[in-house]
C-alpha atoms as a PDB file:
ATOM      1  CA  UNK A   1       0.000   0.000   0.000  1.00  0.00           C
ATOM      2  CA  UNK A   2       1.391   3.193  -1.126  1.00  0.00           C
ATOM      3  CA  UNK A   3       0.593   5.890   0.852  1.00  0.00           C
ATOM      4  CA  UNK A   4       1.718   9.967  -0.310  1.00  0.00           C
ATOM      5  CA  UNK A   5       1.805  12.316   2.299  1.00  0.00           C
ATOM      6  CA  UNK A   6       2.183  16.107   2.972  1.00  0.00           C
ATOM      7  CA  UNK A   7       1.965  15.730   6.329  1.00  0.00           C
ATOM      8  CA  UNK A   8       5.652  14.670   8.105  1.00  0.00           C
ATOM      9  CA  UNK A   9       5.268  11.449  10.640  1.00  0.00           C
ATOM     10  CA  UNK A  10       8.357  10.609  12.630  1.00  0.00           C
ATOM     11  CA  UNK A  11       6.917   7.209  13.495  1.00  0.00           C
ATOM     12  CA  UNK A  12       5.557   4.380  12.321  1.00  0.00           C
ATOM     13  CA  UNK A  13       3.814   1.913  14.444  1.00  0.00           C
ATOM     14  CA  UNK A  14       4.715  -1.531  13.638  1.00  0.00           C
ATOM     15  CA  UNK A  15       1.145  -2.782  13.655  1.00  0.00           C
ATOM     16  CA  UNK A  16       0.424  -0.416  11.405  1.00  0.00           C
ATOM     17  CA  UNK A  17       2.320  -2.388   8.587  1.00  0.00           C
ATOM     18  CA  UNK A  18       0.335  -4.555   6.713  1.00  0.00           C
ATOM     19  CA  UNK A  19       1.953  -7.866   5.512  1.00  0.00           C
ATOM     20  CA  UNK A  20       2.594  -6.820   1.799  1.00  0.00           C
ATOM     21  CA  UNK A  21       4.261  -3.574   3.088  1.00  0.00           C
ATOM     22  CA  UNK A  22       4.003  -0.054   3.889  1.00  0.00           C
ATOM     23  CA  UNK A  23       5.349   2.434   1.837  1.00  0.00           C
ATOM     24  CA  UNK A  24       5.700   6.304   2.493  1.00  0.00           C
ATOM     25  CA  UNK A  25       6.376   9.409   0.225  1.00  0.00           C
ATOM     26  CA  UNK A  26       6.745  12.659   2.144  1.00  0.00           C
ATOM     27  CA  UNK A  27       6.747  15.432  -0.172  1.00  0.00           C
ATOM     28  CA  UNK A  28       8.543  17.449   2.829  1.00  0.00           C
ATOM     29  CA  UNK A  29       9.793  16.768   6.164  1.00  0.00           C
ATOM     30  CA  UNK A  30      10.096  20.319   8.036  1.00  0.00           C
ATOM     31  CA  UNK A  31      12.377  20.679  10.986  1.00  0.00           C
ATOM     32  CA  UNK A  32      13.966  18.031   9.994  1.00  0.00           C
ATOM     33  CA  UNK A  33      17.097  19.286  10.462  1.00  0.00           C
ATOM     34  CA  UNK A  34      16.847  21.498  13.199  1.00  0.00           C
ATOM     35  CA  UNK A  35      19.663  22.696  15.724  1.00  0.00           C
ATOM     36  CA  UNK A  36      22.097  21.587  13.231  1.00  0.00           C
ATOM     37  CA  UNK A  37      23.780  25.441  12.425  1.00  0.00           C
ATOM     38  CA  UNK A  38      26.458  24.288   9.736  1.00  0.00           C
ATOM     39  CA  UNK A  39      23.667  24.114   7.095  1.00  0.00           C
ATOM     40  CA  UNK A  40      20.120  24.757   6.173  1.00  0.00           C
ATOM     41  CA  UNK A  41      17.688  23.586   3.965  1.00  0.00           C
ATOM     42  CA  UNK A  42      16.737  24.918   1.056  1.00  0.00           C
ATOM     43  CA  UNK A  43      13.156  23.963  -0.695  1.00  0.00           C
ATOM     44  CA  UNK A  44      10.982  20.390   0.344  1.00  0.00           C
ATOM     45  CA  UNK A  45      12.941  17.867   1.530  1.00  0.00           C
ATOM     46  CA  UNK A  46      11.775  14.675   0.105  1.00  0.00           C
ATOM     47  CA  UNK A  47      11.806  11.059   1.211  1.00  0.00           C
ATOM     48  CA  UNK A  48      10.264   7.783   0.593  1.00  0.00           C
ATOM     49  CA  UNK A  49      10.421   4.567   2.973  1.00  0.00           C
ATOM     50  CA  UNK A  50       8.968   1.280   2.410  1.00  0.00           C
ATOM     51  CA  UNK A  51       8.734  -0.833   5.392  1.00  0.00           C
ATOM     52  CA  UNK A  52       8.105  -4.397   5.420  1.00  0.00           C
ATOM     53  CA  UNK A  53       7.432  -7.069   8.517  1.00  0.00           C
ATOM     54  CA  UNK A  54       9.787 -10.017   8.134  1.00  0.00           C
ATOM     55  CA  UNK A  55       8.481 -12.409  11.725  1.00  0.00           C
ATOM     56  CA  UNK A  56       9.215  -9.798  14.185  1.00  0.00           C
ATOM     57  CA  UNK A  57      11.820  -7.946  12.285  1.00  0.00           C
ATOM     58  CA  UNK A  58      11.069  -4.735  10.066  1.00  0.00           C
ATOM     59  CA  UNK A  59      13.203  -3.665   7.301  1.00  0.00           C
ATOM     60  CA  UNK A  60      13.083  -0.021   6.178  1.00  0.00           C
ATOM     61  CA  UNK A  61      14.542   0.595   2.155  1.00  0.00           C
ATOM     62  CA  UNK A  62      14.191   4.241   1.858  1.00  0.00           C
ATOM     63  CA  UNK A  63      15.501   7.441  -0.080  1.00  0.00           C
ATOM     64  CA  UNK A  64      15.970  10.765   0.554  1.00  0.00           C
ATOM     65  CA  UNK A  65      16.272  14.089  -1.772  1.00  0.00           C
ATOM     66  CA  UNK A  66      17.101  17.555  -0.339  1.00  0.00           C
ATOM     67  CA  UNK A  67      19.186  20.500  -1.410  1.00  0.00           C
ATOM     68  CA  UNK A  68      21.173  22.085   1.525  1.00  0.00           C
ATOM     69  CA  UNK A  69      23.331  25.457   1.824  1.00  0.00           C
ATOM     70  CA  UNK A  70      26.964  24.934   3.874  1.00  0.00           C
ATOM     71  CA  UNK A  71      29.468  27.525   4.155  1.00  0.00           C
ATOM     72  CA  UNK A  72      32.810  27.022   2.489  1.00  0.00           C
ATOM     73  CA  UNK A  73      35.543  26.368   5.081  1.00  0.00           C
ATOM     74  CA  UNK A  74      37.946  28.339   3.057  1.00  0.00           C
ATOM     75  CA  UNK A  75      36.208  31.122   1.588  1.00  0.00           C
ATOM     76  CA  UNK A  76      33.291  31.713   3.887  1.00  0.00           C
ATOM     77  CA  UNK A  77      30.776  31.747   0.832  1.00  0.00           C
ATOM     78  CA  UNK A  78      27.579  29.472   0.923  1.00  0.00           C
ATOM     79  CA  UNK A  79      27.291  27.215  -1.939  1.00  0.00           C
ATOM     80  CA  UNK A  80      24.163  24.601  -2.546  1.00  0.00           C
ATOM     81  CA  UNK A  81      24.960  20.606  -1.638  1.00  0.00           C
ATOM     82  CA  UNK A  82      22.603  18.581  -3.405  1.00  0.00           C
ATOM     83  CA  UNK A  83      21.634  15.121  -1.279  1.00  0.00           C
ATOM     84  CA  UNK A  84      19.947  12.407  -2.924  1.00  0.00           C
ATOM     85  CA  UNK A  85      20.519   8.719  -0.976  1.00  0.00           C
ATOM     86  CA  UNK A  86      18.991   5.379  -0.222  1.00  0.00           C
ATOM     87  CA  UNK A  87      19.416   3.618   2.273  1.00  0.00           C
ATOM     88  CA  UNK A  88      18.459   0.214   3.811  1.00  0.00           C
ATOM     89  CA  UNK A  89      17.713  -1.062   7.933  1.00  0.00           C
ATOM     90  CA  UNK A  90      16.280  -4.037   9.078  1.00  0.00           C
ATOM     91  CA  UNK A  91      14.776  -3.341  12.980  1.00  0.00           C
ATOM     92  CA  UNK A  92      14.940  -5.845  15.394  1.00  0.00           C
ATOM     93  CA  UNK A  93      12.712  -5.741  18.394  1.00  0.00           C
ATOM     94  CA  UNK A  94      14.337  -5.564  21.620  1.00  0.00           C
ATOM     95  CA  UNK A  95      17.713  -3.383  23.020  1.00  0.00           C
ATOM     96  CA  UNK A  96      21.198  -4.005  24.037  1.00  0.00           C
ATOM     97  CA  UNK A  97      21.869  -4.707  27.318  1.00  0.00           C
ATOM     98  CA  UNK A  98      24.856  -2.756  29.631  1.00  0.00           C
ATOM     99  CA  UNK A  99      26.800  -6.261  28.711  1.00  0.00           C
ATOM    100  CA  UNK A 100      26.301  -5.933  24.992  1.00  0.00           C
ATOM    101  CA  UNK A 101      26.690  -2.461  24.765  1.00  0.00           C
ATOM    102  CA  UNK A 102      30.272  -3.136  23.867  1.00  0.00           C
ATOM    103  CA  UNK A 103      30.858  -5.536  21.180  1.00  0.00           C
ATOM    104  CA  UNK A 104      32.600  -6.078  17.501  1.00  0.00           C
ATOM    105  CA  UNK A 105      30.167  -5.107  14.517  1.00  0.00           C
ATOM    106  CA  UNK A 106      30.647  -6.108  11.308  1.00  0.00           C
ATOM    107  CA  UNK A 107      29.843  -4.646   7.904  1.00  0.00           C
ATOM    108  CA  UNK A 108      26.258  -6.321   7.758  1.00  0.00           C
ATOM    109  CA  UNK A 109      25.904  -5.681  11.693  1.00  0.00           C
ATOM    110  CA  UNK A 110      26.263  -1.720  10.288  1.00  0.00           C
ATOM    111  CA  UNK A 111      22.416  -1.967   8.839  1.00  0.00           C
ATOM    112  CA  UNK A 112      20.593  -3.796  11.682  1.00  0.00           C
ATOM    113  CA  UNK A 113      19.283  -1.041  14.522  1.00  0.00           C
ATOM    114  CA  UNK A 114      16.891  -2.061  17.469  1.00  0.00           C
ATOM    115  CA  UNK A 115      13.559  -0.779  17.909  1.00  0.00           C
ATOM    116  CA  UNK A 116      11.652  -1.327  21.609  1.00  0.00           C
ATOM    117  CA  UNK A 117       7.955  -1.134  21.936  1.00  0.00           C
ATOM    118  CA  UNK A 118       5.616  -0.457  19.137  1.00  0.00           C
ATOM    119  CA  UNK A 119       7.156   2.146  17.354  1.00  0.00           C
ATOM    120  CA  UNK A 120      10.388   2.763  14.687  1.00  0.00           C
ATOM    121  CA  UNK A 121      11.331   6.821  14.576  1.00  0.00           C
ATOM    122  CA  UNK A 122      11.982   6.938  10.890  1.00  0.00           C
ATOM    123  CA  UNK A 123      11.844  10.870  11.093  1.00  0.00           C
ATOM    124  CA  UNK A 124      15.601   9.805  13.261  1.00  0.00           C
ATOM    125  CA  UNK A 125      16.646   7.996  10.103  1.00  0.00           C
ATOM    126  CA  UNK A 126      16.046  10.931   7.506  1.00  0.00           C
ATOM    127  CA  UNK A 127      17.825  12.859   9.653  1.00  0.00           C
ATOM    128  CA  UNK A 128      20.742  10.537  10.170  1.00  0.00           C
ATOM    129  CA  UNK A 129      20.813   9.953   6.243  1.00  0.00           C
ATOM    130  CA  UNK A 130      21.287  13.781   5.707  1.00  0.00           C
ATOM    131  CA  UNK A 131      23.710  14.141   8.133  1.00  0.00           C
ATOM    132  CA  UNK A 132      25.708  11.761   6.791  1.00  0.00           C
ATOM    133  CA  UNK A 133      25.952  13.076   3.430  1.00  0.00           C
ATOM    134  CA  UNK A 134      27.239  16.563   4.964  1.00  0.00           C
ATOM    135  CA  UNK A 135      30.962  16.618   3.982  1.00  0.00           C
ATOM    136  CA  UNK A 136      33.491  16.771   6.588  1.00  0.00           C
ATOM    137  CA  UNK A 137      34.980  19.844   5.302  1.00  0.00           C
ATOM    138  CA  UNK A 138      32.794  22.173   3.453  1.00  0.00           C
ATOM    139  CA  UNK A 139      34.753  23.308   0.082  1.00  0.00           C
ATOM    140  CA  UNK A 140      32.479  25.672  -2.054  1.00  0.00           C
ATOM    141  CA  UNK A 141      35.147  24.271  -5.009  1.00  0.00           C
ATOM    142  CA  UNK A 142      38.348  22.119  -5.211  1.00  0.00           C
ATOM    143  CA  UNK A 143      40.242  25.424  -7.049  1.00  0.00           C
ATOM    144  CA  UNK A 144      38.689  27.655  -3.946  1.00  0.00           C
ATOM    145  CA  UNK A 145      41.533  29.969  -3.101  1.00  0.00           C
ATOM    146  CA  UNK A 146      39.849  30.984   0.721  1.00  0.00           C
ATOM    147  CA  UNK A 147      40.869  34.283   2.287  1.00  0.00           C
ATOM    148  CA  UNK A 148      43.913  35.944   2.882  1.00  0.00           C
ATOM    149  CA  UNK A 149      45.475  35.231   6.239  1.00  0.00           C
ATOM    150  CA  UNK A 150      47.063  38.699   6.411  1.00  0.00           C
ATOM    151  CA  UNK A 151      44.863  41.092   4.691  1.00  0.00           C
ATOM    152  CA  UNK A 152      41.804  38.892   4.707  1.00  0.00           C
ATOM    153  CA  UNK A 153      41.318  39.475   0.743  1.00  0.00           C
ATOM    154  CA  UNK A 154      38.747  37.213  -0.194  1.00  0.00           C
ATOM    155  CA  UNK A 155      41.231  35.629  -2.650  1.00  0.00           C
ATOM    156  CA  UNK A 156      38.597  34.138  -5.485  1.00  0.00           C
ATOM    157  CA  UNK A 157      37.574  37.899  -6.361  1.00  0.00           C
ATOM    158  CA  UNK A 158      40.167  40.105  -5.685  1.00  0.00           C
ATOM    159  CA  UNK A 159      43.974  40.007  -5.579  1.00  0.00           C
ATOM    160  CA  UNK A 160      45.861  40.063  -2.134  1.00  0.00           C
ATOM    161  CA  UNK A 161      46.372  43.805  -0.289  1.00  0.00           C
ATOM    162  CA  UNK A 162      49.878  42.096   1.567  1.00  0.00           C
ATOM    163  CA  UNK A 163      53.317  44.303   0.705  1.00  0.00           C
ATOM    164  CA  UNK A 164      54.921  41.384  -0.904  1.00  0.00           C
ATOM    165  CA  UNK A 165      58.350  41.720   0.996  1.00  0.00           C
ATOM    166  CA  UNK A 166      61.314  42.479  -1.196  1.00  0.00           C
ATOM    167  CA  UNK A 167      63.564  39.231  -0.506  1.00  0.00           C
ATOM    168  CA  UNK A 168      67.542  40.253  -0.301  1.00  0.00           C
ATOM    169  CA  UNK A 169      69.212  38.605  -2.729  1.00  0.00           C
ATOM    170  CA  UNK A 170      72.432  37.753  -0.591  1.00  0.00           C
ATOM    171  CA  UNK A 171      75.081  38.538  -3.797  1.00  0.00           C
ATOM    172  CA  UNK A 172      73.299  41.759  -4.273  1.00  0.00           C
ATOM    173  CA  UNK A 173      75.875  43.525  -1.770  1.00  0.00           C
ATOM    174  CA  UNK A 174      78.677  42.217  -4.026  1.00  0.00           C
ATOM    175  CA  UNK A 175      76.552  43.666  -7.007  1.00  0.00           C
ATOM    176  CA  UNK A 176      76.708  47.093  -5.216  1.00  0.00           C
ATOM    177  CA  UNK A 177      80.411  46.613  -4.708  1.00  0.00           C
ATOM    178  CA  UNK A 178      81.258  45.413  -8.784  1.00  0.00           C
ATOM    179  CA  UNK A 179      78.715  48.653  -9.834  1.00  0.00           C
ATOM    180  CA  UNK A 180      80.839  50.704  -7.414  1.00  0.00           C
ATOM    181  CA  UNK A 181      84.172  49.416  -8.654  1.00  0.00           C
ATOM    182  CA  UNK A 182      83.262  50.356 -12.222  1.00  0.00           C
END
């Protein structure tokens, strides 16, 4: 059963999910990503999840479309990051205990997530996805040239303001001397 929404859920309930499947278009998800001041959104953010029951598990294959703004790291310009991403969970029911809390994942340990009681917060999982798309250092581009450390000349636009210092050639005293001799 397909369902489009306008209006944003953050949970599902797992009753709710019939036994061919659930799935979930969200033509926007507001406040999805708020408190998070490195970036904003810019337009709808769009997702789609389809959850299905497998016994008492749920797995979640989803995608999600957004355009963000981020603030170059060198430059301190905001340039448009474009996020589209799919993604796949499988929920099992129950939690880890204090014992299991620390143990050795592995790569296919990386998509399974617990869920207790009735409900799975996909609204968390959205925002997990687009946070993990955010680079780890915002460049606006690769030839970005950033700002002057000395003059602070925004160096993309304009030259640099900084008195290039005059190096001393050392052999220009003995340049003097040979002028002088003449």
């Amino acid at each position: 059963m397909t369902k489009k929404t306008k209006e944003f859920r953050n949970t599902v309930l797992v009753e709710d999910i019939p036994e061919y499947g659930l799935h979930l278009i969200f033509e926007d998800m507001p406040g999805l990503l708020s408190g998070i001041e490195e970036c904003r959104i810019l337009g709808p953010v769009k997702g789609e999840v389809f959850l299905h029951r497998v016994d008492g598990d749920v797995h979640l294959k989803g995608k999600i479309a957004a355009l963000i703004v981020l603030k170059c790291d060198r430059c301190l310009e905001e340039y448009n990051n474009k996020i589209d991403v799919s993604f796949f969970y499988e929920f099992v029911p129950g939690q880890l205990t204090d014992k299991e809390k620390e143990i050795t994942l592995g790569s296919k340990d990386m998509e399974v997530s617990f869920y207790s009681g009735a409900k799975i917060q996909i609204g968390e999982i959205f925002r997990e996805q687009i946070l993990l798309q955010i680079p780890m250092r915002h460049v606006c581009s690769e030839d970005c040239k950033g700002i002057c450390p000395g003059c602070g000349a925004e160096l993309n636009r304009e030259k640099c303001r900084c008195r290039k210092a005059t190096l001393e050639n050392p052999f220009s005293v003995l340049k003097k001397l040979h002028e002088a001799a003449k």
